[in-house]
PDB file of N, CA and C in Angstrom:
ATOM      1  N   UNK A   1     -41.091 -66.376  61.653  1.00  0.00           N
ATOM      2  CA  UNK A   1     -41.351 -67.584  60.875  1.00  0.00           C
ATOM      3  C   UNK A   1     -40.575 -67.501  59.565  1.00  0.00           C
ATOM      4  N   UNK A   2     -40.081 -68.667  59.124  1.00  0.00           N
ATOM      5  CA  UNK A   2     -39.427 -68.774  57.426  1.00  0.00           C
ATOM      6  C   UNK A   2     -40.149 -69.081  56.330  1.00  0.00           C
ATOM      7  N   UNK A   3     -39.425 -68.227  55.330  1.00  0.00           N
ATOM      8  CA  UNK A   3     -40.340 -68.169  54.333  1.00  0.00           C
ATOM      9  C   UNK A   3     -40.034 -70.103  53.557  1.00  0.00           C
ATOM     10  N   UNK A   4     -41.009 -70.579  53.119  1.00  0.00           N
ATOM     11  CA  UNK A   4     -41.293 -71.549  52.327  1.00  0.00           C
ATOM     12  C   UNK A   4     -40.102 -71.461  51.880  1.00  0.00           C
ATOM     13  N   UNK A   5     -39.488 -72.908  51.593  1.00  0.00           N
ATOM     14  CA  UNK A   5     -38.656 -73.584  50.718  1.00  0.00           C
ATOM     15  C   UNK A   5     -38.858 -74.072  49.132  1.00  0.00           C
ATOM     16  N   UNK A   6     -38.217 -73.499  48.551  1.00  0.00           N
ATOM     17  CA  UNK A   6     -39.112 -73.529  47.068  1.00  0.00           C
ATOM     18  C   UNK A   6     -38.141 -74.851  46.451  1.00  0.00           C
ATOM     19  N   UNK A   7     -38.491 -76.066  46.513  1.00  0.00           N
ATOM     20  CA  UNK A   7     -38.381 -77.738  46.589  1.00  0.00           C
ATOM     21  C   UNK A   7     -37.938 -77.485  45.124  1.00  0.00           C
ATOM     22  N   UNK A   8     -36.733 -78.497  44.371  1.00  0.00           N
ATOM     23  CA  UNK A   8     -36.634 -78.364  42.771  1.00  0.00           C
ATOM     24  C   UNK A   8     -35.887 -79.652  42.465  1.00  0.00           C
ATOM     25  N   UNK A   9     -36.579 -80.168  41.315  1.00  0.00           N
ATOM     26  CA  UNK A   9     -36.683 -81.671  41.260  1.00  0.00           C
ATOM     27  C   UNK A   9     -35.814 -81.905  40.065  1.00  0.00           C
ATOM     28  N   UNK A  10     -34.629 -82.381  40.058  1.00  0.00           N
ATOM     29  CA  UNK A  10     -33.766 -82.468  38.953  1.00  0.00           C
ATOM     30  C   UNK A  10     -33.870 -83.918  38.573  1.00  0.00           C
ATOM     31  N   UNK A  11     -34.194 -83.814  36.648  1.00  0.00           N
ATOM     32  CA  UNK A  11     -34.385 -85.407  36.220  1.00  0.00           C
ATOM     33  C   UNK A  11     -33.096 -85.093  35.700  1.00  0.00           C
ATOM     34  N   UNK A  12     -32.527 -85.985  35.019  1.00  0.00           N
ATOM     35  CA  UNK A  12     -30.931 -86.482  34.535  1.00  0.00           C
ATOM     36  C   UNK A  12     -31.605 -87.401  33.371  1.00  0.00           C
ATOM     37  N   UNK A  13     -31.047 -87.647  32.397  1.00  0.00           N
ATOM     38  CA  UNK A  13     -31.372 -88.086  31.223  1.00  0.00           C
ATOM     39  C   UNK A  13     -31.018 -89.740  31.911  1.00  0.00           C
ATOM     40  N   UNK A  14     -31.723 -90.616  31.483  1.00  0.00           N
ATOM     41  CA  UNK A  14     -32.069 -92.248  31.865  1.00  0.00           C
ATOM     42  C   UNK A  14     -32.573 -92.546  32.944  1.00  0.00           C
ATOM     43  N   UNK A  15     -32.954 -91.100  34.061  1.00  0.00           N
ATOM     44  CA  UNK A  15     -32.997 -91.862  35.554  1.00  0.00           C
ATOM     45  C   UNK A  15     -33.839 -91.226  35.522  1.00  0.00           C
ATOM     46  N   UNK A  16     -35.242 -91.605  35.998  1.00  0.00           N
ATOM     47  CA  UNK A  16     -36.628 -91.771  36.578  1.00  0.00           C
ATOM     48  C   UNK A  16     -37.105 -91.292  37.825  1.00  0.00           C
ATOM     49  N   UNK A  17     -35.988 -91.484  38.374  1.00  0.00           N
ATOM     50  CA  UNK A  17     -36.444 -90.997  39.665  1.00  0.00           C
ATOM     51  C   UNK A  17     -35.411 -89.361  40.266  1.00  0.00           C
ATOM     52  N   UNK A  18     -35.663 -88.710  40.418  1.00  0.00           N
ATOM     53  CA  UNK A  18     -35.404 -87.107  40.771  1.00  0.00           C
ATOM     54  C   UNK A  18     -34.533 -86.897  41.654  1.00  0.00           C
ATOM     55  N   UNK A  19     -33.387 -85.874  41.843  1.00  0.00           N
ATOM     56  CA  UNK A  19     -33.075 -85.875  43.016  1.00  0.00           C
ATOM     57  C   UNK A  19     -33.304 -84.220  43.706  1.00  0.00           C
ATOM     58  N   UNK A  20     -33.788 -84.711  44.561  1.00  0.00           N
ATOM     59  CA  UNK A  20     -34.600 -83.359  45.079  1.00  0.00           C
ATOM     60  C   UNK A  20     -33.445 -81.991  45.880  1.00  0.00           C
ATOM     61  N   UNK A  21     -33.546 -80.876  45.451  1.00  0.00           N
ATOM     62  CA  UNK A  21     -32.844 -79.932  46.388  1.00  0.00           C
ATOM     63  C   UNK A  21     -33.824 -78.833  46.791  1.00  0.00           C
ATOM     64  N   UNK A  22     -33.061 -77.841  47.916  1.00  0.00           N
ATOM     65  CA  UNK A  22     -33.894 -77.118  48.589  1.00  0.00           C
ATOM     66  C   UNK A  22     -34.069 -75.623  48.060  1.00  0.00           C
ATOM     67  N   UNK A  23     -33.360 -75.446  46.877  1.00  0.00           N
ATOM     68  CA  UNK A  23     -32.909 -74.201  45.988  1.00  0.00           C
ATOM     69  C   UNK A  23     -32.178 -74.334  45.541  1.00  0.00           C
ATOM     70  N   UNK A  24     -32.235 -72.908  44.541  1.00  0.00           N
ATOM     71  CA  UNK A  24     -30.651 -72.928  43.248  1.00  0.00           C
ATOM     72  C   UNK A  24     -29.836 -72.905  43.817  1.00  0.00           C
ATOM     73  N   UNK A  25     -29.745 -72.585  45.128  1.00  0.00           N
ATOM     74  CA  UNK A  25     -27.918 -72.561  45.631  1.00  0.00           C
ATOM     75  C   UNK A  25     -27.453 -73.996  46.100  1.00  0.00           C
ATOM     76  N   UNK A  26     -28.268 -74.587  46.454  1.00  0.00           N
ATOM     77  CA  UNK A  26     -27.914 -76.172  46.579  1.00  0.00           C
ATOM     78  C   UNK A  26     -27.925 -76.845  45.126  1.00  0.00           C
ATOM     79  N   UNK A  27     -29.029 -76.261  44.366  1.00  0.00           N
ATOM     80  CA  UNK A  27     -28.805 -77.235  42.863  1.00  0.00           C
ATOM     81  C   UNK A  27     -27.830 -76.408  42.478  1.00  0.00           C
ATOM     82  N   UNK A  28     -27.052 -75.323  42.234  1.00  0.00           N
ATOM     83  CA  UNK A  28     -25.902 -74.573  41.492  1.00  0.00           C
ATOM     84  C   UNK A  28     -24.997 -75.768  41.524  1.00  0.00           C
ATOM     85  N   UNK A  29     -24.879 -75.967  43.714  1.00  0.00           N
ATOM     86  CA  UNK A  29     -23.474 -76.830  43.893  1.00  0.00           C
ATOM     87  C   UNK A  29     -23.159 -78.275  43.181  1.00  0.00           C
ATOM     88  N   UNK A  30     -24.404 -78.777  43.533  1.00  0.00           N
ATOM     89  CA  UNK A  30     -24.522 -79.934  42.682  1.00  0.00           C
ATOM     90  C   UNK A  30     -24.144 -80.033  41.394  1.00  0.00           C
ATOM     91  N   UNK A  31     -24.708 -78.927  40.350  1.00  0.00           N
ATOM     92  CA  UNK A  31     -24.348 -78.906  39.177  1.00  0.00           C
ATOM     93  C   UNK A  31     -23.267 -78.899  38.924  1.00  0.00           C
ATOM     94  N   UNK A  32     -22.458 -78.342  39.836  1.00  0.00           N
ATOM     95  CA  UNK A  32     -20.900 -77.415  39.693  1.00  0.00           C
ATOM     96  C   UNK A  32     -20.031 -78.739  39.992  1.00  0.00           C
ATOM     97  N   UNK A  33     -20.208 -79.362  41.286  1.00  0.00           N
ATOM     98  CA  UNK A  33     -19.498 -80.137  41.787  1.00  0.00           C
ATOM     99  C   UNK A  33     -19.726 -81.602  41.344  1.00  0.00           C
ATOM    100  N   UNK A  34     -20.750 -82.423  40.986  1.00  0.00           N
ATOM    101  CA  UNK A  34     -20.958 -83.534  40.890  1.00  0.00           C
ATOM    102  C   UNK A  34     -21.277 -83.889  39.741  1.00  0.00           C
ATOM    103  N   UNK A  35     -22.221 -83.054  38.768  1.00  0.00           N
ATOM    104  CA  UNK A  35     -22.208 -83.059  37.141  1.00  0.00           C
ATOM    105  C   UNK A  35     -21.268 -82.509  36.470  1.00  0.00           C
ATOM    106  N   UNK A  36     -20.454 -81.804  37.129  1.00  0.00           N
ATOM    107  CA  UNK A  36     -19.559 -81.150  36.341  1.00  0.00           C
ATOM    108  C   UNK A  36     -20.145 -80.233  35.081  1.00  0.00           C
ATOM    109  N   UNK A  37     -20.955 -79.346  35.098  1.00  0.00           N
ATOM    110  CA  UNK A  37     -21.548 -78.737  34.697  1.00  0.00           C
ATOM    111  C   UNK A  37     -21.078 -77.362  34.788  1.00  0.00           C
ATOM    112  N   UNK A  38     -20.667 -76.530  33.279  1.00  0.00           N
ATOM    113  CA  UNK A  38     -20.411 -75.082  33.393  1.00  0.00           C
ATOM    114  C   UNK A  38     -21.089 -74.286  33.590  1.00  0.00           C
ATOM    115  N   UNK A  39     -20.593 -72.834  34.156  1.00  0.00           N
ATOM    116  CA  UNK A  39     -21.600 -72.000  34.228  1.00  0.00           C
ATOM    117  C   UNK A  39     -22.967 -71.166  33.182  1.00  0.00           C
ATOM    118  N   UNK A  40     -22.255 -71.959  31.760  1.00  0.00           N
ATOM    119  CA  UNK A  40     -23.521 -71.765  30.714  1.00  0.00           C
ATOM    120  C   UNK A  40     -24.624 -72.755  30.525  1.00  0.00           C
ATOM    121  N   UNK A  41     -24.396 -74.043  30.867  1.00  0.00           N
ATOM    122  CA  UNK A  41     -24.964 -74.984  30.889  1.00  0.00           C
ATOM    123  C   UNK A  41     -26.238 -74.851  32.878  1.00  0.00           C
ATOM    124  N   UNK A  42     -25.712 -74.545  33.401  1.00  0.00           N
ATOM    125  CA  UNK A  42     -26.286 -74.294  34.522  1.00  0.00           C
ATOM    126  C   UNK A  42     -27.398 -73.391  34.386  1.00  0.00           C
ATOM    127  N   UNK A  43     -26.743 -71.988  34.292  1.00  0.00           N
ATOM    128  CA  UNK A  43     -27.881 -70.731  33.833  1.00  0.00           C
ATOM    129  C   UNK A  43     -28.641 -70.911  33.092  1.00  0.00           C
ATOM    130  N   UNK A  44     -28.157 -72.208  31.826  1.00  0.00           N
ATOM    131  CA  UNK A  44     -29.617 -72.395  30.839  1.00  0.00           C
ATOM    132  C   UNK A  44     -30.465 -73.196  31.557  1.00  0.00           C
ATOM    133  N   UNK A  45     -30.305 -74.028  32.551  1.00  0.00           N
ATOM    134  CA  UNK A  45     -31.109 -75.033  33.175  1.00  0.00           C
ATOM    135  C   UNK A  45     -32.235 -73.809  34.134  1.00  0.00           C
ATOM    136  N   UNK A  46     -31.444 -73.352  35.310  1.00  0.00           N
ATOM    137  CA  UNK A  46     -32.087 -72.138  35.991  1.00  0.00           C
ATOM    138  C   UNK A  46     -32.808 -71.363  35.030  1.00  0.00           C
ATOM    139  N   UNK A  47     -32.564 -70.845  33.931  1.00  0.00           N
ATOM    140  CA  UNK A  47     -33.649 -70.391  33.439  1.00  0.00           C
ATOM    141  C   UNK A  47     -35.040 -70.935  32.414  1.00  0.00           C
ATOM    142  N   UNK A  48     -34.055 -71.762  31.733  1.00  0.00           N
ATOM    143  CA  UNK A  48     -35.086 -72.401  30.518  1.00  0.00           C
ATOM    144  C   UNK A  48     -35.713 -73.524  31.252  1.00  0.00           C
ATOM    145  N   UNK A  49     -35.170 -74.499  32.121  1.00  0.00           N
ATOM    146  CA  UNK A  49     -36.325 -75.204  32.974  1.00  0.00           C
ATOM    147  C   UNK A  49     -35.436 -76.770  32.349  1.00  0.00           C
ATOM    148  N   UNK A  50     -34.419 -76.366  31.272  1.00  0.00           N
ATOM    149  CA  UNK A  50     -33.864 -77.361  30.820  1.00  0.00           C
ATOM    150  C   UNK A  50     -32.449 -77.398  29.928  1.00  0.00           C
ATOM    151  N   UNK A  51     -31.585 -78.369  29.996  1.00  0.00           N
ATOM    152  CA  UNK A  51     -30.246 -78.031  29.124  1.00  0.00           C
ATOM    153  C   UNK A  51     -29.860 -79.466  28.422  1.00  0.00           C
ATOM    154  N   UNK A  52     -29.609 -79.362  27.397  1.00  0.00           N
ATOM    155  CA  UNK A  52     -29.525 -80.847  26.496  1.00  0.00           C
ATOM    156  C   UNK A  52     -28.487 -80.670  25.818  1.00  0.00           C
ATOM    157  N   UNK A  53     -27.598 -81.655  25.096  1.00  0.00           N
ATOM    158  CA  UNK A  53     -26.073 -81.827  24.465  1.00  0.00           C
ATOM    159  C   UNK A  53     -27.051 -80.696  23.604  1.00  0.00           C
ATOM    160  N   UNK A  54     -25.762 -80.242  22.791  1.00  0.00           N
ATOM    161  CA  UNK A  54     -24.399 -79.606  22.676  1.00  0.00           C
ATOM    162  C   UNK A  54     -24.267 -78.661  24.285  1.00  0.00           C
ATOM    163  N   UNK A  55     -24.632 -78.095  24.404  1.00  0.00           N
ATOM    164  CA  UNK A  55     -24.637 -77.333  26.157  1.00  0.00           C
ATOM    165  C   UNK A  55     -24.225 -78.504  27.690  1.00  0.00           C
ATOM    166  N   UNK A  56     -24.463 -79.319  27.618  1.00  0.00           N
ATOM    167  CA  UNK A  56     -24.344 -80.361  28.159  1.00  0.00           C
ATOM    168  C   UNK A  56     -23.955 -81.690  27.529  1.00  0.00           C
ATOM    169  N   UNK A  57     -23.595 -82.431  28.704  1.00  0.00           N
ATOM    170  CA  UNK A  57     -23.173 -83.799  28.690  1.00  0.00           C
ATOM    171  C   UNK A  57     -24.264 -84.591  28.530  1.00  0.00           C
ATOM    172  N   UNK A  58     -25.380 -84.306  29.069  1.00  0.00           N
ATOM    173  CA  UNK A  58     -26.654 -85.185  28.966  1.00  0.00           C
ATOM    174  C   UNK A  58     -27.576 -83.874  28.993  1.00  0.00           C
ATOM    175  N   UNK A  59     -28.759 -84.474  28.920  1.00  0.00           N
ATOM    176  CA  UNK A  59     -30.135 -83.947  28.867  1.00  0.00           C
ATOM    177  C   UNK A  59     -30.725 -83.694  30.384  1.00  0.00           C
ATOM    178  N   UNK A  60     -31.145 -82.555  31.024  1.00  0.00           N
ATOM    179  CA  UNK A  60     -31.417 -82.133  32.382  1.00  0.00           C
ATOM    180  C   UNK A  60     -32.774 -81.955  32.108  1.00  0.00           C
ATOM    181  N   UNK A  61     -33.217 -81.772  33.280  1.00  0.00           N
ATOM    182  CA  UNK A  61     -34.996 -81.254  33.149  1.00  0.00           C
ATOM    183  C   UNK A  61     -35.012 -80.591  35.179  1.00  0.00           C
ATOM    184  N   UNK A  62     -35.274 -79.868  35.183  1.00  0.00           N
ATOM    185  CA  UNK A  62     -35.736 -78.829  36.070  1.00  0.00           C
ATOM    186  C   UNK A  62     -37.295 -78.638  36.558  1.00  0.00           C
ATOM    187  N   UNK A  63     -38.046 -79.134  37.798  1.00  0.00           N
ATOM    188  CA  UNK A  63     -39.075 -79.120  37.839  1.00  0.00           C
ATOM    189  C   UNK A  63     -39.598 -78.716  39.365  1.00  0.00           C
ATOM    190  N   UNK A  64     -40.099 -77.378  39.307  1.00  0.00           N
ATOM    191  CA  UNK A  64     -40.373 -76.930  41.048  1.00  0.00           C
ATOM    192  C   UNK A  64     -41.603 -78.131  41.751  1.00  0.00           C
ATOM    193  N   UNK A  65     -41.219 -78.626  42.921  1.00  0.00           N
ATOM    194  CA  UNK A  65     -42.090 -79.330  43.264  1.00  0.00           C
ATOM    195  C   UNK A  65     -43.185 -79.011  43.421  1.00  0.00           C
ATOM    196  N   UNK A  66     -44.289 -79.810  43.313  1.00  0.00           N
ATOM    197  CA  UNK A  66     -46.074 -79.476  42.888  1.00  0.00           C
ATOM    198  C   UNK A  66     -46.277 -79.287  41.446  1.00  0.00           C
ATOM    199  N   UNK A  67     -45.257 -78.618  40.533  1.00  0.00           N
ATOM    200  CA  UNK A  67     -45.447 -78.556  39.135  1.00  0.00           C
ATOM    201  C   UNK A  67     -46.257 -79.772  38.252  1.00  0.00           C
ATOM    202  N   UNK A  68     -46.753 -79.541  37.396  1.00  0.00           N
ATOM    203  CA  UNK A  68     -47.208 -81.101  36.198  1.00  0.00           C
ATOM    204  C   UNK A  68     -47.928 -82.165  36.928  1.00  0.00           C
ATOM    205  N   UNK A  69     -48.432 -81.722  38.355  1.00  0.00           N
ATOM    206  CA  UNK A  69     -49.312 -82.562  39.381  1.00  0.00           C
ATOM    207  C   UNK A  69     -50.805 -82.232  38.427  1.00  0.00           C
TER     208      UNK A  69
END
């Protein structure tokens, strides 16, 4: 059997609604490829739960699904 998928809910500064991935290695790519997001700006998100200008282009928020329920 597989272990649980640990679900992670990325807000983007103006948008409301989340876009969901299945782990950091799917949110890394995303970050990397579609936000254009560096590798300091990333690692602060993965760890601090969040990354906002000067580190970024916009304001991120990081949230494991079930969290703030």
């Amino acid at each position: 059997m597989s272990a649980a998928l640990s679900w992670l809910d990325l807000y983007v500064e103006g948008d409301t609604h989340p876009r969901r991935f299945d782990g950091p290695a799917a949110l890394r790519q995303y970050l990397s490829k579609v936000e254009r997001l560096g590798e300091e700006s990333i690692m602060a998100l993965l760890s601090d739960g969040q990354v906002a200008p000067p580190l970024s282009r916009r304001q991120y928020r990081l949230q494991a699904l079930g969290e703030g329920e």
